[in-house]
Protein backbone atom coordinates (compact mmCIF):
# COMPACT_ATOMS: atom_id res chain seq x y z
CA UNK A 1 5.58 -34.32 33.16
CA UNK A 2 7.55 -30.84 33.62
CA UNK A 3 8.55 -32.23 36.88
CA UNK A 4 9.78 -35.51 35.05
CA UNK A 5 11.61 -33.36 32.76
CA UNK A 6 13.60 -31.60 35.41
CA UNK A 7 14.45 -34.18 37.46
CA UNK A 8 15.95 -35.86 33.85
CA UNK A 9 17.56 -32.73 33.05
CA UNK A 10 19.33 -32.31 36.92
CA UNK A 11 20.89 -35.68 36.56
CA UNK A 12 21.94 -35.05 32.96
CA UNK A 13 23.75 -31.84 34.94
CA UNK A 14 25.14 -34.44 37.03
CA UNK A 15 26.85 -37.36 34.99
CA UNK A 16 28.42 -34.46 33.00
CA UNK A 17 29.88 -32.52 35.22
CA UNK A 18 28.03 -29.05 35.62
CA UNK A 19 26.54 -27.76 38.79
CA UNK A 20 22.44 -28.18 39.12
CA UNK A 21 21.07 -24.50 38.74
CA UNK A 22 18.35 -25.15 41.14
CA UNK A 23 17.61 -27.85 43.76
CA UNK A 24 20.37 -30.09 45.77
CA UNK A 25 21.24 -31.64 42.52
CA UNK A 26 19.50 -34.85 43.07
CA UNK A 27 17.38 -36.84 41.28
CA UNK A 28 13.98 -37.65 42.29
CA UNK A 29 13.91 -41.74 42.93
CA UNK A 30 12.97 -43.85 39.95
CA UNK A 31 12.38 -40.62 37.92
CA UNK A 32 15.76 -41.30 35.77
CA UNK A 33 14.57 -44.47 35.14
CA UNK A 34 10.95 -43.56 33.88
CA UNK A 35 12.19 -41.38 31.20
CA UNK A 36 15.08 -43.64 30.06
CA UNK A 37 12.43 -46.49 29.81
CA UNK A 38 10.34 -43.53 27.94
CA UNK A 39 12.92 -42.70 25.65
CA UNK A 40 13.58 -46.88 24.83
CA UNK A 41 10.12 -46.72 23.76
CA UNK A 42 9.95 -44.09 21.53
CA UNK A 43 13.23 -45.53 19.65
CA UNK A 44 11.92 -49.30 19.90
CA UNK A 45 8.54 -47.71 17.99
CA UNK A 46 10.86 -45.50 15.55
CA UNK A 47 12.77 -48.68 15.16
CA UNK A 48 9.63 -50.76 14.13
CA UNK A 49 7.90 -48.00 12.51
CA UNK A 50 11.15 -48.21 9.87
CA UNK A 51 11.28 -51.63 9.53
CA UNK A 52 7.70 -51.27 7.79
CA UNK A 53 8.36 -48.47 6.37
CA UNK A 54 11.35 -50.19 4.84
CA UNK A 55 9.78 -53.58 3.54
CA UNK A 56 6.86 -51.94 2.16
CA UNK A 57 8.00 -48.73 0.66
CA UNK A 58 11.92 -47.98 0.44
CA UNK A 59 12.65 -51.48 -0.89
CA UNK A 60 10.41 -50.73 -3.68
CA UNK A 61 10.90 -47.25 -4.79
CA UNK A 62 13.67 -44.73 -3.77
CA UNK A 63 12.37 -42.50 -0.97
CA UNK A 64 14.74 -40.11 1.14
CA UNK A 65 13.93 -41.43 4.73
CA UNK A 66 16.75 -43.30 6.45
CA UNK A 67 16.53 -43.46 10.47
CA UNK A 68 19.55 -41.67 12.58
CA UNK A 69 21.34 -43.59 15.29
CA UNK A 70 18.40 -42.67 17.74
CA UNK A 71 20.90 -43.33 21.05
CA UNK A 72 23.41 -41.04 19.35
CA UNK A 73 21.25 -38.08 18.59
CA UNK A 74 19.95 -38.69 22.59
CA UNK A 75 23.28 -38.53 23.43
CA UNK A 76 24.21 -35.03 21.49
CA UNK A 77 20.64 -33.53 22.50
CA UNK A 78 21.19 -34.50 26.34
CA UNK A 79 25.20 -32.76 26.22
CA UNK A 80 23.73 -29.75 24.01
CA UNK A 81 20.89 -29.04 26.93
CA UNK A 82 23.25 -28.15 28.95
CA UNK A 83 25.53 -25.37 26.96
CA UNK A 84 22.12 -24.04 25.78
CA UNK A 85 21.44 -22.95 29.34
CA UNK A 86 18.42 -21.54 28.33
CA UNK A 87 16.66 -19.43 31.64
CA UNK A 88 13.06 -19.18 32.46
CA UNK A 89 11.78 -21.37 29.32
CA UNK A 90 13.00 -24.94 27.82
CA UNK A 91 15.49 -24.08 24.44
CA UNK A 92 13.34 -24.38 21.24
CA UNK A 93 14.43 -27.05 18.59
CA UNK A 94 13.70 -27.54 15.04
CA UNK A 95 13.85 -30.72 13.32
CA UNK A 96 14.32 -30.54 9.69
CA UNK A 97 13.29 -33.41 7.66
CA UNK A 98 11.43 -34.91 10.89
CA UNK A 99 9.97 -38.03 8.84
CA UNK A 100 8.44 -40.07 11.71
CA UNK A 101 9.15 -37.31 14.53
CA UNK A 102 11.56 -39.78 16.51
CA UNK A 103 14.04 -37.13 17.59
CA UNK A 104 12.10 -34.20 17.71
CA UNK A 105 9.84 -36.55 20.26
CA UNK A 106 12.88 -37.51 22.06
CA UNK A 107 14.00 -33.63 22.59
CA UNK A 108 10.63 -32.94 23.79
CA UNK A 109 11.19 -36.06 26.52
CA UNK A 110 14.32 -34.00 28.07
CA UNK A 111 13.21 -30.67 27.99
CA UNK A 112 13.31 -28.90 24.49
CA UNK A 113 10.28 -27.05 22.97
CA UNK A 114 10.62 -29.45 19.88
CA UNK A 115 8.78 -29.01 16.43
CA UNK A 116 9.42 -30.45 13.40
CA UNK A 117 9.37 -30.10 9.72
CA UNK A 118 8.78 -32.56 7.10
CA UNK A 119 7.69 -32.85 3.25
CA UNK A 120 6.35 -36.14 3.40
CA UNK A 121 2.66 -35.88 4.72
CA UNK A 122 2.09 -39.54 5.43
CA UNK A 123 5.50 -39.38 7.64
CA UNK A 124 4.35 -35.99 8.97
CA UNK A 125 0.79 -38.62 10.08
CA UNK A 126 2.97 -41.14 11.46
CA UNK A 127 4.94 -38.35 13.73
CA UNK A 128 1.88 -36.76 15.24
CA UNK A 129 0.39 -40.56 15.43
CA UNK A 130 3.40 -41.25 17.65
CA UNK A 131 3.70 -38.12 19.46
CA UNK A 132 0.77 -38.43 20.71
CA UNK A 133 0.70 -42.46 21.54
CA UNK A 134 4.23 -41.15 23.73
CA UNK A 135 2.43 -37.91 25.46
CA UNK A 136 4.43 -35.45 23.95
CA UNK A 137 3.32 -32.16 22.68
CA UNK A 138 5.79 -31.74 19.47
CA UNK A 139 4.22 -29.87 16.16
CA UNK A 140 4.79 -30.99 13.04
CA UNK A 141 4.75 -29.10 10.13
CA UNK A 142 4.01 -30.31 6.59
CA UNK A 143 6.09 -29.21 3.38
CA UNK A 144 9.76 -27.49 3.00
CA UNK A 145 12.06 -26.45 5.04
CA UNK A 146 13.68 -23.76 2.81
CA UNK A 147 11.58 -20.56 3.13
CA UNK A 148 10.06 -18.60 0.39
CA UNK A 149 12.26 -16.87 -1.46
CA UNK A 150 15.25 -18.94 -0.79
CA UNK A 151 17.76 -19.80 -3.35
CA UNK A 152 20.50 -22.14 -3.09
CA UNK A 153 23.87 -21.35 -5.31
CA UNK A 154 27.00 -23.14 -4.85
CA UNK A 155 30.99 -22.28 -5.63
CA UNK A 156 30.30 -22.56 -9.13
CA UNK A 157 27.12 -21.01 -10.05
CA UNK A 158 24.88 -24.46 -9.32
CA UNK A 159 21.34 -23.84 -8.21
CA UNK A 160 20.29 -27.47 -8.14
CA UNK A 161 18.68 -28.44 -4.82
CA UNK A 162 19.47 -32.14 -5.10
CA UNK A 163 17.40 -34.81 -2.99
CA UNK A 164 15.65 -31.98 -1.34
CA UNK A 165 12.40 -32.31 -2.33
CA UNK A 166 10.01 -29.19 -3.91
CA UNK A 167 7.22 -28.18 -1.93
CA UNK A 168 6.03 -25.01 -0.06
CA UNK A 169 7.60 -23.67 3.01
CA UNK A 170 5.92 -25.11 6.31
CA UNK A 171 6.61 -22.46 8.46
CA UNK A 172 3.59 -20.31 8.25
CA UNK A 173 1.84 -23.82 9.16
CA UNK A 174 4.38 -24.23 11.91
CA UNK A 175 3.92 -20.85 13.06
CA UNK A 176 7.94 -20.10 13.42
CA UNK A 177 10.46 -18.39 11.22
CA UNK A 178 13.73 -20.28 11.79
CA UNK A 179 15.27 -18.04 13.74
CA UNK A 180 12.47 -18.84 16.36
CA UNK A 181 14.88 -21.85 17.08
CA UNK A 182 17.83 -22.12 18.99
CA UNK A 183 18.72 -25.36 17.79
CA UNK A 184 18.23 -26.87 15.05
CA UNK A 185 18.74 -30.55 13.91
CA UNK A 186 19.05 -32.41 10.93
CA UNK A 187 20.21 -35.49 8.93
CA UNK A 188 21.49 -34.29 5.86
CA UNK A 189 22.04 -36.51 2.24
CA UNK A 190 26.06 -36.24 1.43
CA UNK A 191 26.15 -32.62 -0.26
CA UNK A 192 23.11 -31.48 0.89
CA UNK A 193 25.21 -30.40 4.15
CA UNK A 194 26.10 -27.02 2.41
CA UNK A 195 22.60 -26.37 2.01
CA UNK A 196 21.96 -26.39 5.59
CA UNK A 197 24.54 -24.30 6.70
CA UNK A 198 23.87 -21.44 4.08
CA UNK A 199 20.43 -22.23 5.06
CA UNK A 200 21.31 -21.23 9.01
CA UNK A 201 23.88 -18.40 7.59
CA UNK A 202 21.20 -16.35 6.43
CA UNK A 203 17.95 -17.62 7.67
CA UNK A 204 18.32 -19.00 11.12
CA UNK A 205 18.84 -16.96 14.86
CA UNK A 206 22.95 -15.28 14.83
CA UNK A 207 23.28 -17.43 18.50
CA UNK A 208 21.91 -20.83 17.41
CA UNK A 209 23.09 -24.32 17.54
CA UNK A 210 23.22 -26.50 14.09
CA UNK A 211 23.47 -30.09 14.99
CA UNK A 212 24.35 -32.40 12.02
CA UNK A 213 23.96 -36.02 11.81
CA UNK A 214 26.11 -38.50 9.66
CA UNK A 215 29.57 -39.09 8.38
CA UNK A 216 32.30 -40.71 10.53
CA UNK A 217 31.82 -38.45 13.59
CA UNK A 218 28.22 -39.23 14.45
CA UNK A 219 26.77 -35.80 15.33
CA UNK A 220 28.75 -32.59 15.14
CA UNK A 221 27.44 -29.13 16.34
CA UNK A 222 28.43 -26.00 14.72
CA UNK A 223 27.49 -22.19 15.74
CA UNK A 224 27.67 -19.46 13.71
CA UNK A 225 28.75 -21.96 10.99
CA UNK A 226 31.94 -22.92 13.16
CA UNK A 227 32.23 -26.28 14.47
CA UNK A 228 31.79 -26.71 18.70
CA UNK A 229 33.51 -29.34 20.97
């Protein structure tokens, strides 16, 4: 598998322009192709697991799962491996709000250390139902991912959390602070965005990478709470 990994990770190197670190650069044969026909299976299941998920729970009550675009979020992760540039050990990645794992599984598939955190504990059963049908070693983490102690306060004196839901931290479970990670992902509900970057501001590593989802641009990546080309 780590040799899978590598081999993915080289030709990502490749079709964007930076120079392999180790190795002639090339690609084992057919080795591209396994883990693209990997990662098509891990969003096909996401896909289906939704479409269930859908009919026989969100079209009948409110519930704050809604799937990413799974080939955008590849796209982003695969780009962001390569400014990370992490040496002697894959880049660590935190998934908050993980629902059914889909991304954090498809960051473990080219070369993060991927866990994920979710409030949900039948999604959080789902994840580690398909991380394990798709060989990949991702934790998940039931409960919050605001950490004790942590109080939100906008511009104007508002301490309401919104859609977030109220439960207890999941790190101790997970057995990482936040600023184990050095990137971190998430889809955020419109206005819930500021929560995540105040969130990373004073509880996440000084050097790591926020990836957002949504909106018109797809993803966007920020550091230090400043947006990144």
């Amino acid at each position: 598998m780590r040799r899978l990994k590598m081999a993915w990770q080289r030709a990502a190197q490749d079709r964007l322009g930076v120079a392999s670190p180790t190795g002639d650069g090339q690609a084992e044969p057919d080795v591209e192709a396994v883990l693209k026909e990997r990662l098509r299976r891990i969003c096909d299941d996401g896909r289906a697991v939704w479409g269930t998920f859908e009919a026989q729970i969100r079209n009948h009550r409110f519930h704050t799962f809604v799937p990413g675009d799974y080939e955008c979020v590849l796209a982003a992760l695969t780009a962001l491996w390569v400014k990370v540039g992490m040496e002697g050990r894959a880049p660590r990645l935190l998934e908050l709000g993980s629902a059914t794992g889909v991304i954090a599984i498809m960051a473990d598939l080219v070369g993060y250390e991927a866990c994920g955190i979710e409030i949900d504990p039948h999604l959080v059963e789902v994840a580690r139902a398909l991380a394990a049908r798709h060989e990949a070693p991702v934790r998940f983490a039931t409960g919050s991912y605001l950490p004790d102690g942590y109080e939100w306060e906008d511009d104007r004196g508002d301490k309401r959390l919104g859609t977030i839901g109220v439960a207890a931290p999941a790190y101790a479970e997970l057995g990482h602070a936040l600023d184990y990670f050095d990137v971190v992902y998430a889809y955020p509900w419109q206005g819930e965005q500021e929560i995540v970057h105040d969130l990373m501001a004073r509880h996440g590593a000084a050097n790591a990478w926020l990836l957002l989802h949504g909106g018109e641009g797809g993803v966007s990546l920020f550091r230090g709470g400043k947006p990144q080309v």
